[in-house]
PDB file of N, CA and C in Angstrom:
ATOM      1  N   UNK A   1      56.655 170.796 125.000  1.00  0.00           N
ATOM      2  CA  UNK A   1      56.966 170.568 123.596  1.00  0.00           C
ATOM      3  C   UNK A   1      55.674 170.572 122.783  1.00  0.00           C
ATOM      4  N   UNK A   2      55.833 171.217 121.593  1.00  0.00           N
ATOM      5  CA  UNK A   2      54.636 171.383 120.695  1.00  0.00           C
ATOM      6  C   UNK A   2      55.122 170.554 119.744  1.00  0.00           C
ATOM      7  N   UNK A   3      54.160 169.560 119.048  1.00  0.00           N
ATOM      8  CA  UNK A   3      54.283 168.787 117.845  1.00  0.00           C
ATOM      9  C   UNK A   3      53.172 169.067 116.960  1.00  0.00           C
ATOM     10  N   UNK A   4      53.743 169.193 115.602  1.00  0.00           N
ATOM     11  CA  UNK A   4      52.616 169.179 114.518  1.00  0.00           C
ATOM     12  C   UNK A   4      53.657 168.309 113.508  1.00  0.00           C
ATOM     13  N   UNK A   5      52.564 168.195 112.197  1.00  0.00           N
ATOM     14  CA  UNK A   5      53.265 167.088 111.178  1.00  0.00           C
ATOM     15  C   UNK A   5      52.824 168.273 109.923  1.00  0.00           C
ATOM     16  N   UNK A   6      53.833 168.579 109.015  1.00  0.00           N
ATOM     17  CA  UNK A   6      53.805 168.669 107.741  1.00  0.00           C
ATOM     18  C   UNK A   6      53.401 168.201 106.546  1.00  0.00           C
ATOM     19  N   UNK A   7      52.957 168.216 105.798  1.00  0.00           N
ATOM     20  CA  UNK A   7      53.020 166.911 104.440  1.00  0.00           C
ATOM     21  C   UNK A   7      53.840 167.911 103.487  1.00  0.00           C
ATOM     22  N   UNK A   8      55.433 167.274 103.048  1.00  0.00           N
ATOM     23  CA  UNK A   8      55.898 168.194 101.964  1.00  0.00           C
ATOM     24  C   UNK A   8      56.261 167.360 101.025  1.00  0.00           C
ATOM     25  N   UNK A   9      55.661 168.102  99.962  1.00  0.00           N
ATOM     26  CA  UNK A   9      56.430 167.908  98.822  1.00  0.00           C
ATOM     27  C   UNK A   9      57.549 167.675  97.948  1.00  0.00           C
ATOM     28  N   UNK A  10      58.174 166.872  97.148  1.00  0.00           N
ATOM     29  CA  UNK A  10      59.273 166.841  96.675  1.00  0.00           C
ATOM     30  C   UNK A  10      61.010 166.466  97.120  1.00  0.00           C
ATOM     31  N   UNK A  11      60.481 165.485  98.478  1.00  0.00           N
ATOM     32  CA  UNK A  11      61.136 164.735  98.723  1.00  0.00           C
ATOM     33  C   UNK A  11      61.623 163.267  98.686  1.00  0.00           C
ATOM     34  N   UNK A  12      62.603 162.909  98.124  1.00  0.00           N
ATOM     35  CA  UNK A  12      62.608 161.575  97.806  1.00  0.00           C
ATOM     36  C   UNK A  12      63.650 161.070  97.435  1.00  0.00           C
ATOM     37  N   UNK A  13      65.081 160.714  98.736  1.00  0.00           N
ATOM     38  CA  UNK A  13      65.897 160.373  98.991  1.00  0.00           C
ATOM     39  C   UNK A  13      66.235 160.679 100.602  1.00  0.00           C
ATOM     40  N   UNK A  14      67.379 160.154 101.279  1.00  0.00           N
ATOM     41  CA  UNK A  14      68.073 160.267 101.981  1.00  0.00           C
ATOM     42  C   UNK A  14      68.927 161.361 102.382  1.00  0.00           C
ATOM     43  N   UNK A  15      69.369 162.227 101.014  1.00  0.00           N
ATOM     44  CA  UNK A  15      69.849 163.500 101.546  1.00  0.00           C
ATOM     45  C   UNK A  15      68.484 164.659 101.341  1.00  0.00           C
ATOM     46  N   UNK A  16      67.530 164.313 101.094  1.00  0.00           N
ATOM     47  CA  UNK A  16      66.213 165.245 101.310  1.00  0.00           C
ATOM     48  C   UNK A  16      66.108 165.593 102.992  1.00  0.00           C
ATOM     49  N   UNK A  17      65.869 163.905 103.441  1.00  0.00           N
ATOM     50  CA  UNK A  17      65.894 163.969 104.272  1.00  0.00           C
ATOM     51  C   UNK A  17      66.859 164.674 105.399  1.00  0.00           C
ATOM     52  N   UNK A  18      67.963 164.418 105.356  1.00  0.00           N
ATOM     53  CA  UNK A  18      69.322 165.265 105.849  1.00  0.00           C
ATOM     54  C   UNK A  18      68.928 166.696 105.779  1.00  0.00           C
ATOM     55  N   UNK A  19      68.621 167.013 104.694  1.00  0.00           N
ATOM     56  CA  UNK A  19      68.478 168.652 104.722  1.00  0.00           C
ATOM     57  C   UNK A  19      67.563 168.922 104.946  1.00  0.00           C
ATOM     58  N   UNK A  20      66.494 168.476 105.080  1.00  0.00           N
ATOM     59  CA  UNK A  20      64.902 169.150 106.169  1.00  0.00           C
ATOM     60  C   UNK A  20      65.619 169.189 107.450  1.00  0.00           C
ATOM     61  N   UNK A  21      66.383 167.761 108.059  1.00  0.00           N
ATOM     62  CA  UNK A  21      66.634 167.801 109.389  1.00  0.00           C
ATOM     63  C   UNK A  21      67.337 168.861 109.924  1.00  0.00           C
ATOM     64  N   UNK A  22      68.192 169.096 108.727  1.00  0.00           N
ATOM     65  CA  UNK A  22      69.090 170.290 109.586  1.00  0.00           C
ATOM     66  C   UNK A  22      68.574 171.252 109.313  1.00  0.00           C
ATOM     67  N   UNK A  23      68.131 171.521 108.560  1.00  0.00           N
ATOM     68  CA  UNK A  23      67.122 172.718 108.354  1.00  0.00           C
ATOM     69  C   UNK A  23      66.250 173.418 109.873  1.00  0.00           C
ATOM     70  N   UNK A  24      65.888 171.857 109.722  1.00  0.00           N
ATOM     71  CA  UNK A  24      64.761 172.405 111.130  1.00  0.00           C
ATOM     72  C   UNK A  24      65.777 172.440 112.336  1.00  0.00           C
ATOM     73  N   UNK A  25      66.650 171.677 112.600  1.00  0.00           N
ATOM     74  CA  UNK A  25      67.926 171.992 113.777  1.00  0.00           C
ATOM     75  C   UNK A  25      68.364 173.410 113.750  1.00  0.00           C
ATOM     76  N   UNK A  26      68.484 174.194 112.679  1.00  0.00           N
ATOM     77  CA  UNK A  26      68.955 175.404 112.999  1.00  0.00           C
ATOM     78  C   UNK A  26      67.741 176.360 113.545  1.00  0.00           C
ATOM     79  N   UNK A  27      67.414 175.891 113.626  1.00  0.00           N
ATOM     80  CA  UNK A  27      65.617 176.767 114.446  1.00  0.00           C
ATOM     81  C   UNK A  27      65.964 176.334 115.996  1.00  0.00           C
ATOM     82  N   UNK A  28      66.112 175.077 116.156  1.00  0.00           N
ATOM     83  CA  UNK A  28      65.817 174.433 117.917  1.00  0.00           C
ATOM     84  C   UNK A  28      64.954 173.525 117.675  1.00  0.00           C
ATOM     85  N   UNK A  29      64.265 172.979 116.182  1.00  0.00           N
ATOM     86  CA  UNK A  29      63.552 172.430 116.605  1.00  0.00           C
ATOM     87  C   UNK A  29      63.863 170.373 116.201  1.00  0.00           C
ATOM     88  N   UNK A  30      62.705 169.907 116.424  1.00  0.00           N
ATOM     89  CA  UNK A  30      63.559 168.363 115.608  1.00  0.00           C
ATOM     90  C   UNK A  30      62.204 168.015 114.649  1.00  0.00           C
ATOM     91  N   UNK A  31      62.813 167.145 113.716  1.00  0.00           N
ATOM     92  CA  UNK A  31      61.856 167.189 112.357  1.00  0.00           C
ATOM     93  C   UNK A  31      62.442 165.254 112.518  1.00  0.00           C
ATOM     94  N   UNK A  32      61.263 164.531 111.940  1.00  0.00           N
ATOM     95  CA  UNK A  32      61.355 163.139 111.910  1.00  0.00           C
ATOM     96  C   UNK A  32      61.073 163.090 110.276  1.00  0.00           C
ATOM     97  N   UNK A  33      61.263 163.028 109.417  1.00  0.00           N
ATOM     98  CA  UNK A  33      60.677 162.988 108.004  1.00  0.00           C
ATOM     99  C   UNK A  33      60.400 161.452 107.775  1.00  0.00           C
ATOM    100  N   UNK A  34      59.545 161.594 107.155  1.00  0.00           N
ATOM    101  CA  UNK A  34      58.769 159.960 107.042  1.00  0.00           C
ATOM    102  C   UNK A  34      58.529 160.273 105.120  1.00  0.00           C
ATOM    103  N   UNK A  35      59.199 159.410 104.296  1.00  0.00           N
ATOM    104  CA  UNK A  35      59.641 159.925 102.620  1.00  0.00           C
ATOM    105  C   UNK A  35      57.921 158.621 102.189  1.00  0.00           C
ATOM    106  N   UNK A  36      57.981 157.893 103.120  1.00  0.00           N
ATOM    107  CA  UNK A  36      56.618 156.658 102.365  1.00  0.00           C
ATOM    108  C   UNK A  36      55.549 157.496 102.644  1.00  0.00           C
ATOM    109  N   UNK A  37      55.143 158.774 103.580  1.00  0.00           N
ATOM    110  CA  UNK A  37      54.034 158.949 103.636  1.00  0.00           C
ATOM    111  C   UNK A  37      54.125 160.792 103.221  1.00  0.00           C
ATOM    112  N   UNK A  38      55.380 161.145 102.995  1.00  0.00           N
ATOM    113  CA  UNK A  38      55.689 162.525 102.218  1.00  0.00           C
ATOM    114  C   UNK A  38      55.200 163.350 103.970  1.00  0.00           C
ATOM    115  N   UNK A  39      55.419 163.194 104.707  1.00  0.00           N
ATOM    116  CA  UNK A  39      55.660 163.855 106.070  1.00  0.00           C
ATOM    117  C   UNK A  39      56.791 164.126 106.735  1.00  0.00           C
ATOM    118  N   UNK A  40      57.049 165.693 107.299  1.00  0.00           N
ATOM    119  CA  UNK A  40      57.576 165.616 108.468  1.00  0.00           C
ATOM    120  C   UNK A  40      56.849 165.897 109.695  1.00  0.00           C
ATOM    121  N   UNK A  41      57.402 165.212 111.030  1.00  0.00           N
ATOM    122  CA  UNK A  41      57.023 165.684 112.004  1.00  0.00           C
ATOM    123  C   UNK A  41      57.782 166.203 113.180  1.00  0.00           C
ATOM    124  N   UNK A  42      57.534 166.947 113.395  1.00  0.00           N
ATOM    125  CA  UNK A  42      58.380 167.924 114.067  1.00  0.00           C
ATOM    126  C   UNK A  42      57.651 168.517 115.697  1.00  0.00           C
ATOM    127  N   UNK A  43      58.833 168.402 116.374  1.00  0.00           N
ATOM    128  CA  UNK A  43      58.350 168.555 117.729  1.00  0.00           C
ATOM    129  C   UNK A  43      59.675 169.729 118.191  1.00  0.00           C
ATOM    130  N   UNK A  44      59.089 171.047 118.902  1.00  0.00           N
ATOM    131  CA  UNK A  44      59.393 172.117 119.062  1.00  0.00           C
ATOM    132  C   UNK A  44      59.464 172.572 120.566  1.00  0.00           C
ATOM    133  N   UNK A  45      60.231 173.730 121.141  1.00  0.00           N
ATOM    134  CA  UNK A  45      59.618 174.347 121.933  1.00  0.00           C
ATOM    135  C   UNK A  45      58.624 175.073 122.370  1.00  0.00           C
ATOM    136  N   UNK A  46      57.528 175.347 122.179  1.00  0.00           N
ATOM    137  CA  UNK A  46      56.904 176.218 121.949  1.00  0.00           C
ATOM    138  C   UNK A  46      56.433 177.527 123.039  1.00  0.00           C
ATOM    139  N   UNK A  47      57.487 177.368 123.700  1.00  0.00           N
ATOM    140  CA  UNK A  47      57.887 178.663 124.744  1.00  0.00           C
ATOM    141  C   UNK A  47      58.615 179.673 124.038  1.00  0.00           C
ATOM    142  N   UNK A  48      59.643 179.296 123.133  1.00  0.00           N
ATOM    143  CA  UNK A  48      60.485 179.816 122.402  1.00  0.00           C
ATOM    144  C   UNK A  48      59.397 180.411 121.310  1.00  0.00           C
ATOM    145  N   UNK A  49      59.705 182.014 121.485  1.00  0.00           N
ATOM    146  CA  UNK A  49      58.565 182.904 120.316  1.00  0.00           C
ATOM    147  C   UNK A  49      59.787 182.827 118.876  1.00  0.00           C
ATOM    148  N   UNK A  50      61.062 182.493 119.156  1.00  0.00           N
ATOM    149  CA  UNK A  50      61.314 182.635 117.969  1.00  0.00           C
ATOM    150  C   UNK A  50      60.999 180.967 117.099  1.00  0.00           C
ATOM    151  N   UNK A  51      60.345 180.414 117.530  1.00  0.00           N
ATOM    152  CA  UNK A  51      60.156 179.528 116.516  1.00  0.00           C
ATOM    153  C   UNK A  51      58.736 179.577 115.966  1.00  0.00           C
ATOM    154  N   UNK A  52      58.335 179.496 115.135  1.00  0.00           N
ATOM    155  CA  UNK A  52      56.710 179.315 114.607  1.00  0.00           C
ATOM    156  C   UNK A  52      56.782 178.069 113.585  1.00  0.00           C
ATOM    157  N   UNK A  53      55.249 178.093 113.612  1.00  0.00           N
ATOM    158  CA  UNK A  53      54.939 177.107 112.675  1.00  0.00           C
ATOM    159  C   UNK A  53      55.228 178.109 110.995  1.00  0.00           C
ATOM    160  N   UNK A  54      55.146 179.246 110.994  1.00  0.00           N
ATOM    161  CA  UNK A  54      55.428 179.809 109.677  1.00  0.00           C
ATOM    162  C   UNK A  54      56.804 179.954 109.281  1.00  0.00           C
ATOM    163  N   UNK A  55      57.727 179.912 110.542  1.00  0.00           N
ATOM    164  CA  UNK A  55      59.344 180.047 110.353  1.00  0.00           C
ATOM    165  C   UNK A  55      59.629 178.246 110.056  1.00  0.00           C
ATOM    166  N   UNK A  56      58.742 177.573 110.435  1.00  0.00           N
ATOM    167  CA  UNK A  56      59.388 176.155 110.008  1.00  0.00           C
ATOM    168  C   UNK A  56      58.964 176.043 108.702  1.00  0.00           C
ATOM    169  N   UNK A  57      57.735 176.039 108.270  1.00  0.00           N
ATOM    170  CA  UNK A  57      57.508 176.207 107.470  1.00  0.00           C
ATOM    171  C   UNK A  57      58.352 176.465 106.166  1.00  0.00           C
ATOM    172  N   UNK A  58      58.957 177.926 106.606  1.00  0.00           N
ATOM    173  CA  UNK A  58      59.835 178.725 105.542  1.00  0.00           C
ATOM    174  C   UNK A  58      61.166 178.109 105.637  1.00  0.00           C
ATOM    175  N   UNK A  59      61.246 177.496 106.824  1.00  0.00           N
ATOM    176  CA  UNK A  59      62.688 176.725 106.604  1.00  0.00           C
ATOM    177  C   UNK A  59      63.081 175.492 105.393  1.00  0.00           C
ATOM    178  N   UNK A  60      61.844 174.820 105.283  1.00  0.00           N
ATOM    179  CA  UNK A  60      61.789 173.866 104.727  1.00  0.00           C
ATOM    180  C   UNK A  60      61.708 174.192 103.341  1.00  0.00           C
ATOM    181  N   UNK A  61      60.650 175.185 102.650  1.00  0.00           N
ATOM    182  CA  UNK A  61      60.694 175.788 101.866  1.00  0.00           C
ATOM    183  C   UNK A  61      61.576 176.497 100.783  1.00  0.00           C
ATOM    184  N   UNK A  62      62.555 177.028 102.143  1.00  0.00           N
ATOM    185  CA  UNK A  62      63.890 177.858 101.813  1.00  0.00           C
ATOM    186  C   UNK A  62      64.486 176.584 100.650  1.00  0.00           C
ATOM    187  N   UNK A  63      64.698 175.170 101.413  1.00  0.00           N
ATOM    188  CA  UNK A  63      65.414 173.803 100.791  1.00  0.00           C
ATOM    189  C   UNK A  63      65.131 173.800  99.556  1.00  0.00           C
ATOM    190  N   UNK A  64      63.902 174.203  98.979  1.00  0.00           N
ATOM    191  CA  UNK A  64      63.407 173.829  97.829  1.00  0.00           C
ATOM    192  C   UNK A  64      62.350 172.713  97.459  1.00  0.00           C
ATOM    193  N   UNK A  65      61.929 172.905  98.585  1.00  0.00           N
ATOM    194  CA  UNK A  65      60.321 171.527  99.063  1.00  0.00           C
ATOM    195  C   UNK A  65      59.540 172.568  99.228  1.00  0.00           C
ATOM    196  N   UNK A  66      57.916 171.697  99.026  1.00  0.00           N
ATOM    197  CA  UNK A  66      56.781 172.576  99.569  1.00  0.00           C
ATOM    198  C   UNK A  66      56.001 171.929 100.250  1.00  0.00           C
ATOM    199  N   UNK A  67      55.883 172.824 101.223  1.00  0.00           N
ATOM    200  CA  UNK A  67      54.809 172.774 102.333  1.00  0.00           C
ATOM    201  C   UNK A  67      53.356 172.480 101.639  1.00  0.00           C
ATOM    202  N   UNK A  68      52.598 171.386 101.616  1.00  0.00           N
ATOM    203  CA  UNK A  68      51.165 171.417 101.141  1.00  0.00           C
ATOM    204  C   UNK A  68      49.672 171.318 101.782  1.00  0.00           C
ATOM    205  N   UNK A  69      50.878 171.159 103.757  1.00  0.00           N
ATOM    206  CA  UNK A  69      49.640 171.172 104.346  1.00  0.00           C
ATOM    207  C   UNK A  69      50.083 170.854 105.897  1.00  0.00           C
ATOM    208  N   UNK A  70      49.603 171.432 106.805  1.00  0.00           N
ATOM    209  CA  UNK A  70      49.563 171.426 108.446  1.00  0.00           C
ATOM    210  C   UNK A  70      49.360 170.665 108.807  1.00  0.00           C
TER     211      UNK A  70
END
């Protein structure tokens, strides 16, 4: 399992949270969002080539949050 942490932007409720999570579930991967410190962290397969750090990325993105940093 590969883990990295996000810092995104423009989250700030309970269904934010909900929709990063599933967001990142439809990849394979799992996302912990932490809203007091504007993080997710997310732990992956990283055997699996279809996941990247740029496809999570864009997942989250897709939601209407931004990615501001690795």
């Amino acid at each position: 399992m590969h883990k990295i942490t996000m810092i995104v932007e423009g989250m700030s409720c309970n269904h934010c949270v909900r929709t990063i999570e599933s967001a990142l579930q439809q990849l394979g991967a799992m996302g912990k969002v932490d809203l007091a410190h504007k993080s997710v962290h997310i732990e992956y397969d990283n055997s699996n080539t279809a996941i990247t750090q740029d496809k999570l990325k864009e997942a989250i993105e897709n939601k209407g949050f931004e990615v501001v940093a690795l």
